[in-house]
C-alpha atoms as a PDB file:
ATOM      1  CA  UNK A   1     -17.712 -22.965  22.892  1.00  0.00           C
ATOM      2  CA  UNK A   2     -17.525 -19.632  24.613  1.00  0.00           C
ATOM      3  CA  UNK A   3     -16.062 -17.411  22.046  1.00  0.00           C
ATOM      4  CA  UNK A   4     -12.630 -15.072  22.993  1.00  0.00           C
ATOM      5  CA  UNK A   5     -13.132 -11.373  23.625  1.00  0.00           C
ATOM      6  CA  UNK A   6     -10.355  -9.145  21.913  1.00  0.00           C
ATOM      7  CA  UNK A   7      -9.534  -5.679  21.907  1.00  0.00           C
ATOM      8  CA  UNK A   8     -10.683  -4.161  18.664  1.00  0.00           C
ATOM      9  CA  UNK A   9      -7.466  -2.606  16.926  1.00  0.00           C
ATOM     10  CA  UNK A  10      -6.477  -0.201  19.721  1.00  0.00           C
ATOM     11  CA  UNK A  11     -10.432   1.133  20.450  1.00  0.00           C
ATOM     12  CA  UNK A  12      -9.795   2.324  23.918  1.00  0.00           C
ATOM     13  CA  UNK A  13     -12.998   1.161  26.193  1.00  0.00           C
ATOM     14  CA  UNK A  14     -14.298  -1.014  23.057  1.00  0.00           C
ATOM     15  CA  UNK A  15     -13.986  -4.966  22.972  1.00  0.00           C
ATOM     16  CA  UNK A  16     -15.092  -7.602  20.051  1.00  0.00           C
ATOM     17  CA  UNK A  17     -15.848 -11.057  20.074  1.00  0.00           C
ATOM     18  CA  UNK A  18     -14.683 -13.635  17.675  1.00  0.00           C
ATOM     19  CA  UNK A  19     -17.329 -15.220  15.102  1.00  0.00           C
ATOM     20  CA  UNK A  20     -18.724 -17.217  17.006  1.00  0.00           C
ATOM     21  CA  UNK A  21     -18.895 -19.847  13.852  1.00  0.00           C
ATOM     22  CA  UNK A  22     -15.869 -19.478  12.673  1.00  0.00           C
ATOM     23  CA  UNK A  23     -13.484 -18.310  15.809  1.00  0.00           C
ATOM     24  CA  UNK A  24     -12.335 -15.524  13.696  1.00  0.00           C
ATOM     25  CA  UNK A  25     -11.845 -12.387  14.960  1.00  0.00           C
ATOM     26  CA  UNK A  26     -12.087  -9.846  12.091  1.00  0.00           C
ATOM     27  CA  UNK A  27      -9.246  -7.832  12.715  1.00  0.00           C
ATOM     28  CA  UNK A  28      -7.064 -10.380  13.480  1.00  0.00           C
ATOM     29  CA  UNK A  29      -4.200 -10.236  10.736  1.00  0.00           C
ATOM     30  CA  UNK A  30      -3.053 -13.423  11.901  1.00  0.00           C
ATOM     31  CA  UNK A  31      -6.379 -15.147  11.325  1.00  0.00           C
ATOM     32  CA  UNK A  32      -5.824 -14.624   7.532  1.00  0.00           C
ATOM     33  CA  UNK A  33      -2.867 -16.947   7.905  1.00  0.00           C
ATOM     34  CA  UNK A  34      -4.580 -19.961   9.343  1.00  0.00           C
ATOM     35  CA  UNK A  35      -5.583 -23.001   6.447  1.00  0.00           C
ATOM     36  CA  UNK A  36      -8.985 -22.776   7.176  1.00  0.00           C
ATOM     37  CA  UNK A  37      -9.068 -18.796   6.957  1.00  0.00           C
ATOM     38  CA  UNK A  38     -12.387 -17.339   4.984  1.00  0.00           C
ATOM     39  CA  UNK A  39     -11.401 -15.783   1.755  1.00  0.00           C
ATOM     40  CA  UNK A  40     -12.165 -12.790   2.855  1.00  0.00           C
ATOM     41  CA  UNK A  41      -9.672 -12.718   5.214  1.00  0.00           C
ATOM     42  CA  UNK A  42      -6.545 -13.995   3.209  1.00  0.00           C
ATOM     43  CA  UNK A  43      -3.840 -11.974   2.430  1.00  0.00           C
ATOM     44  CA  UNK A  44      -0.334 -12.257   0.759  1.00  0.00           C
ATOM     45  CA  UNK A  45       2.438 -13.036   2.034  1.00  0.00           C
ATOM     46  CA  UNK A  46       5.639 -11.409   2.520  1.00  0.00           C
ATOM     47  CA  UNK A  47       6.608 -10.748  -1.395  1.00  0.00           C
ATOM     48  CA  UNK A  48       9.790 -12.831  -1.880  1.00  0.00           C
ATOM     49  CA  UNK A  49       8.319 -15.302   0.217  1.00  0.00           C
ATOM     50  CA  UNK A  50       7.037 -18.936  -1.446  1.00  0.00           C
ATOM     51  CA  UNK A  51       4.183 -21.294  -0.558  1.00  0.00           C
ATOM     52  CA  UNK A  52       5.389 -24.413   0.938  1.00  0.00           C
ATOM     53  CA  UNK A  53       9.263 -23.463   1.195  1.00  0.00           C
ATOM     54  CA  UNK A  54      11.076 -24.080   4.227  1.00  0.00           C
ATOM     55  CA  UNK A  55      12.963 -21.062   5.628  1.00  0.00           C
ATOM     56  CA  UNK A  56      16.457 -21.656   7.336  1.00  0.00           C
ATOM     57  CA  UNK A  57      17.694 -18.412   9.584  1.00  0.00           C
ATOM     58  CA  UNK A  58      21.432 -18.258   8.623  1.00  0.00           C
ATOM     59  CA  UNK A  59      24.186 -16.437  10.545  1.00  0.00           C
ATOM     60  CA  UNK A  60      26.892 -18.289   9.842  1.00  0.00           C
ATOM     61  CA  UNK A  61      27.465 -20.225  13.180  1.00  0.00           C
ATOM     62  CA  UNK A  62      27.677 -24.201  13.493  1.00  0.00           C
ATOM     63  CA  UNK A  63      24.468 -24.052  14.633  1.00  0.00           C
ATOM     64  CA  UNK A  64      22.814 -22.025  11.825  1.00  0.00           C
ATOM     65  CA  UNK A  65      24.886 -24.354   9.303  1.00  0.00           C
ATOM     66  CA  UNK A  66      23.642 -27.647  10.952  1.00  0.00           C
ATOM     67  CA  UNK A  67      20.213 -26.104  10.571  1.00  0.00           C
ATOM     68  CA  UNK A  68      21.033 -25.319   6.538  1.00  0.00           C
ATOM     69  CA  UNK A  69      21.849 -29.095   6.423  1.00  0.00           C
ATOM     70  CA  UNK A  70      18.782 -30.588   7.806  1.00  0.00           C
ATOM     71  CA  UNK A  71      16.711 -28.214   6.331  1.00  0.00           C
ATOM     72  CA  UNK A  72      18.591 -28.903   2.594  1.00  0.00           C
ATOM     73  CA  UNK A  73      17.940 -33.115   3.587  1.00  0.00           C
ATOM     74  CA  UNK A  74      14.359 -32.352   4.819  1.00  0.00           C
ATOM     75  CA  UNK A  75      13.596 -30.013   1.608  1.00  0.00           C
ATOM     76  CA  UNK A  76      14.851 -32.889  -0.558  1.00  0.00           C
ATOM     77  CA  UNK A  77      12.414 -35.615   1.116  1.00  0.00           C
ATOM     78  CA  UNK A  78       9.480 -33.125   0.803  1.00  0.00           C
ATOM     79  CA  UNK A  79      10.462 -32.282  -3.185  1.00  0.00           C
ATOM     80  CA  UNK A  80      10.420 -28.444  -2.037  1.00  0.00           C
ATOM     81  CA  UNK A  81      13.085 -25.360  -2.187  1.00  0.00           C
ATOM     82  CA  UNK A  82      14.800 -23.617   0.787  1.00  0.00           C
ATOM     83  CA  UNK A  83      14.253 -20.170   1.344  1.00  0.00           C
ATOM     84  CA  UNK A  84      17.534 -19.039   3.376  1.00  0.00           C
ATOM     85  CA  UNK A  85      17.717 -16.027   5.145  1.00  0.00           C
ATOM     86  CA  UNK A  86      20.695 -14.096   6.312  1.00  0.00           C
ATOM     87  CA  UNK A  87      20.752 -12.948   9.557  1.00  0.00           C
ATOM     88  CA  UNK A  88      24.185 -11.877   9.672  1.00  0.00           C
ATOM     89  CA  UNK A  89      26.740  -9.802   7.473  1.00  0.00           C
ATOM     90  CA  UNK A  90      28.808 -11.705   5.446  1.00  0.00           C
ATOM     91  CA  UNK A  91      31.713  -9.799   5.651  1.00  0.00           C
ATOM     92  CA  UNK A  92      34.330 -12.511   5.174  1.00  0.00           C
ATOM     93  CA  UNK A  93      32.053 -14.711   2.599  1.00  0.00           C
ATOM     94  CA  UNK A  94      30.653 -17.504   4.879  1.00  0.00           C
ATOM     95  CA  UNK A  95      27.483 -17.343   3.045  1.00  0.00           C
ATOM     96  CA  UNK A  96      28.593 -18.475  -0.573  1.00  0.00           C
ATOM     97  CA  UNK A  97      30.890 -21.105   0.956  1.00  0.00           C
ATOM     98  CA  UNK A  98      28.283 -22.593   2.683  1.00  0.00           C
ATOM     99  CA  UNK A  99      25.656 -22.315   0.084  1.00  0.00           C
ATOM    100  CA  UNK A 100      27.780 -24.229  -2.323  1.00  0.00           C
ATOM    101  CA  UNK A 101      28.222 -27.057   0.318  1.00  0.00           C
ATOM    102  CA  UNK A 102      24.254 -27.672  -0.237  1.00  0.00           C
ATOM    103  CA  UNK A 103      22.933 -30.569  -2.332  1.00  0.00           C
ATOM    104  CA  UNK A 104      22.212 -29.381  -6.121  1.00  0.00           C
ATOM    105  CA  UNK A 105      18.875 -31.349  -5.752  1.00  0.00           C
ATOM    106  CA  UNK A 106      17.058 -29.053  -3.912  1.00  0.00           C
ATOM    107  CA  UNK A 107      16.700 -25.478  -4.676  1.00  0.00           C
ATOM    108  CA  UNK A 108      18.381 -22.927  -2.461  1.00  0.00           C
ATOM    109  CA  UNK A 109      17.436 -19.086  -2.849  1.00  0.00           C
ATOM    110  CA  UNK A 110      18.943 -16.347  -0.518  1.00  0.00           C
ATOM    111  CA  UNK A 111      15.994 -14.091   0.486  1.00  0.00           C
ATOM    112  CA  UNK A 112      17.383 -10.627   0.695  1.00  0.00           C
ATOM    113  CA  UNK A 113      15.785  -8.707   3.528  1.00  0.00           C
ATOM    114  CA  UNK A 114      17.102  -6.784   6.545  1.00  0.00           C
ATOM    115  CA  UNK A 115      15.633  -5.852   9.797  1.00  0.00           C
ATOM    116  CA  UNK A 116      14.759  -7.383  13.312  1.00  0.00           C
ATOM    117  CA  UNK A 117      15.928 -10.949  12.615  1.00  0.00           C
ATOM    118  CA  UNK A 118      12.977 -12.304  14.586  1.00  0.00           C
ATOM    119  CA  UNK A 119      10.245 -10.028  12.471  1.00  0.00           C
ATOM    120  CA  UNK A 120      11.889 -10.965   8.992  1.00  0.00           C
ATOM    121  CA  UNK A 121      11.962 -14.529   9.897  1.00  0.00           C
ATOM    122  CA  UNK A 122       8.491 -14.876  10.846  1.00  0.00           C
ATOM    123  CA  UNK A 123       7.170 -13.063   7.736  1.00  0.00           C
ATOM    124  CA  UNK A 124       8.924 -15.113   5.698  1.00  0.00           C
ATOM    125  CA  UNK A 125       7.978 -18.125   7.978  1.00  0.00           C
ATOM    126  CA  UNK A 126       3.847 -17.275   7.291  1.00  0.00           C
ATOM    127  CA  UNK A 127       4.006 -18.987   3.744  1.00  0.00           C
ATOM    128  CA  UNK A 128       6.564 -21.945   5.089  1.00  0.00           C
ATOM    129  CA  UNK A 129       5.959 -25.251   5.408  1.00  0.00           C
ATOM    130  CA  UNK A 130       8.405 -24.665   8.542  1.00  0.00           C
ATOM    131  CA  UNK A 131      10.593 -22.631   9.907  1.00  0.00           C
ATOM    132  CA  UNK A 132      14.558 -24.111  10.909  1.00  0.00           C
ATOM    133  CA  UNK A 133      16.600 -22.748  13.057  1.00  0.00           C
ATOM    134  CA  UNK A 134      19.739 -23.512  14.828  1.00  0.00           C
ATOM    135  CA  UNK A 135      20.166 -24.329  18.315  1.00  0.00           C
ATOM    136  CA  UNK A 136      23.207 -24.842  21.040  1.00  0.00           C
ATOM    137  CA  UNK A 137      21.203 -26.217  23.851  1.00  0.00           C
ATOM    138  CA  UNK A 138      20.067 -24.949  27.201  1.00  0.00           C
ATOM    139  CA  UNK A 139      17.702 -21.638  26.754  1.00  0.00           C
ATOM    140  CA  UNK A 140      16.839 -19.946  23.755  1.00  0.00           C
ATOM    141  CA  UNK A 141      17.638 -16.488  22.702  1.00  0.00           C
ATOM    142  CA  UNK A 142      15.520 -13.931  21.635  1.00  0.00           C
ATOM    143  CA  UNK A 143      15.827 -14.753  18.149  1.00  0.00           C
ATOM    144  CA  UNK A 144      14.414 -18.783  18.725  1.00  0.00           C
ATOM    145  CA  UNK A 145      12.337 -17.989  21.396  1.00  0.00           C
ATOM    146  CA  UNK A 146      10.015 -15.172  19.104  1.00  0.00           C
ATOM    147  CA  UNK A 147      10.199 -17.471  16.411  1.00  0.00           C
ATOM    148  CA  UNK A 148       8.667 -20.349  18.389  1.00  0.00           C
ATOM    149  CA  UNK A 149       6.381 -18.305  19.978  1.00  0.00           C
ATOM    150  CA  UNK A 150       4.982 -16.675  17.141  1.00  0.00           C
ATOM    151  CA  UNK A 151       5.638 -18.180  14.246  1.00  0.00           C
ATOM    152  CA  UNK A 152       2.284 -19.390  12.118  1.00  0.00           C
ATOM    153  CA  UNK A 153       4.463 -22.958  11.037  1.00  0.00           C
ATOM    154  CA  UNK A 154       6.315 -25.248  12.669  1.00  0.00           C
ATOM    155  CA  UNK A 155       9.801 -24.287  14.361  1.00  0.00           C
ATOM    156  CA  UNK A 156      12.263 -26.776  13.965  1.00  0.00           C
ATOM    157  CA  UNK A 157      15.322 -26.193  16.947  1.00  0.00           C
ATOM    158  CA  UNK A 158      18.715 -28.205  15.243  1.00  0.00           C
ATOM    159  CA  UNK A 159      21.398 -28.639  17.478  1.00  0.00           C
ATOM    160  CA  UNK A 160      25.105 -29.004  16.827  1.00  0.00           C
ATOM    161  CA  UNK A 161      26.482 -32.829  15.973  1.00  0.00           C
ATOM    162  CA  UNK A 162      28.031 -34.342  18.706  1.00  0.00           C
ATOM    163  CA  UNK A 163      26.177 -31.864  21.467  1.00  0.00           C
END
């Protein structure tokens, strides 16, 4: 194996390799997130944030509920919680009415955090057994596509019933 070259935390003119044992690069603060990660290089999570949770992005569109509802079925299969995150105001009080809509069985937390929707999902999404999201079809927007492309778990896309 020929191991990957790197630049070394913004060292102008100065390039790394990975170990070439482990394929870690040692400034690499994703690294720390991988399963097999030396314990040197693990690191916690964002705070609010719980091992093995799934993490639903929720803005209160059919899409972002249909996601709530597979994630809520998929949590209860799995015997985990569901870490929601709100990506949206919730001006008019979608949020409670579709929180109460979930099954009692599985434990639903709101995760209160604000920022770049993509950034806040994907910290959240480091500890997460996956990462749901809601999806109309066709291309993705910025939101999905960061998340899929970036994201340390598994991205499930949920589309709209009857779409």
């Amino acid at each position: 194996m020929i191991p990957t070259l790197s630049d070394p935390g913004g060292v102008p003119g100065r390039r790394e390799e990975h170990d070439p044992h482990t394929g870690f690069h040692p400034r690499d603060p994703h690294d720390a997130l991988r399963p097999d990660a030396p314990p040197e290089t693990l690191t916690t999570p964002a705070p609010e944030t719980r091992f093995g949770a799934l993490v639903v992005g929720l803005d209160g569109s059919p899409q972002a509920r249909a996601a709530l509802r597979w994630a809520v079925a998929e949590a209860r299969t799995r015997d985990v919680a569901v870490d929601v995150v709100p990506l949206a105001e919730d001006h008019d009080g979608w949020l409670d009415e579709v929180l109460r809509a979930t099954d009692e069985a599985v434990e639903v937390r709101t995760v209160e955090e604000r920022g770049d929707p993509a950034t806040v999902l994907l910290a959240h999404a480091s500890a997460a057994q996956l990462l749901v999201l809601g999806h109309v079809g066709g291309r993705l927007d910025d939101v999905a596509r960061r998340c899929t492309e970036h994201a340390r778990c598994p991205v499930v896309l949920v589309p709209v019933a009857g779409r």
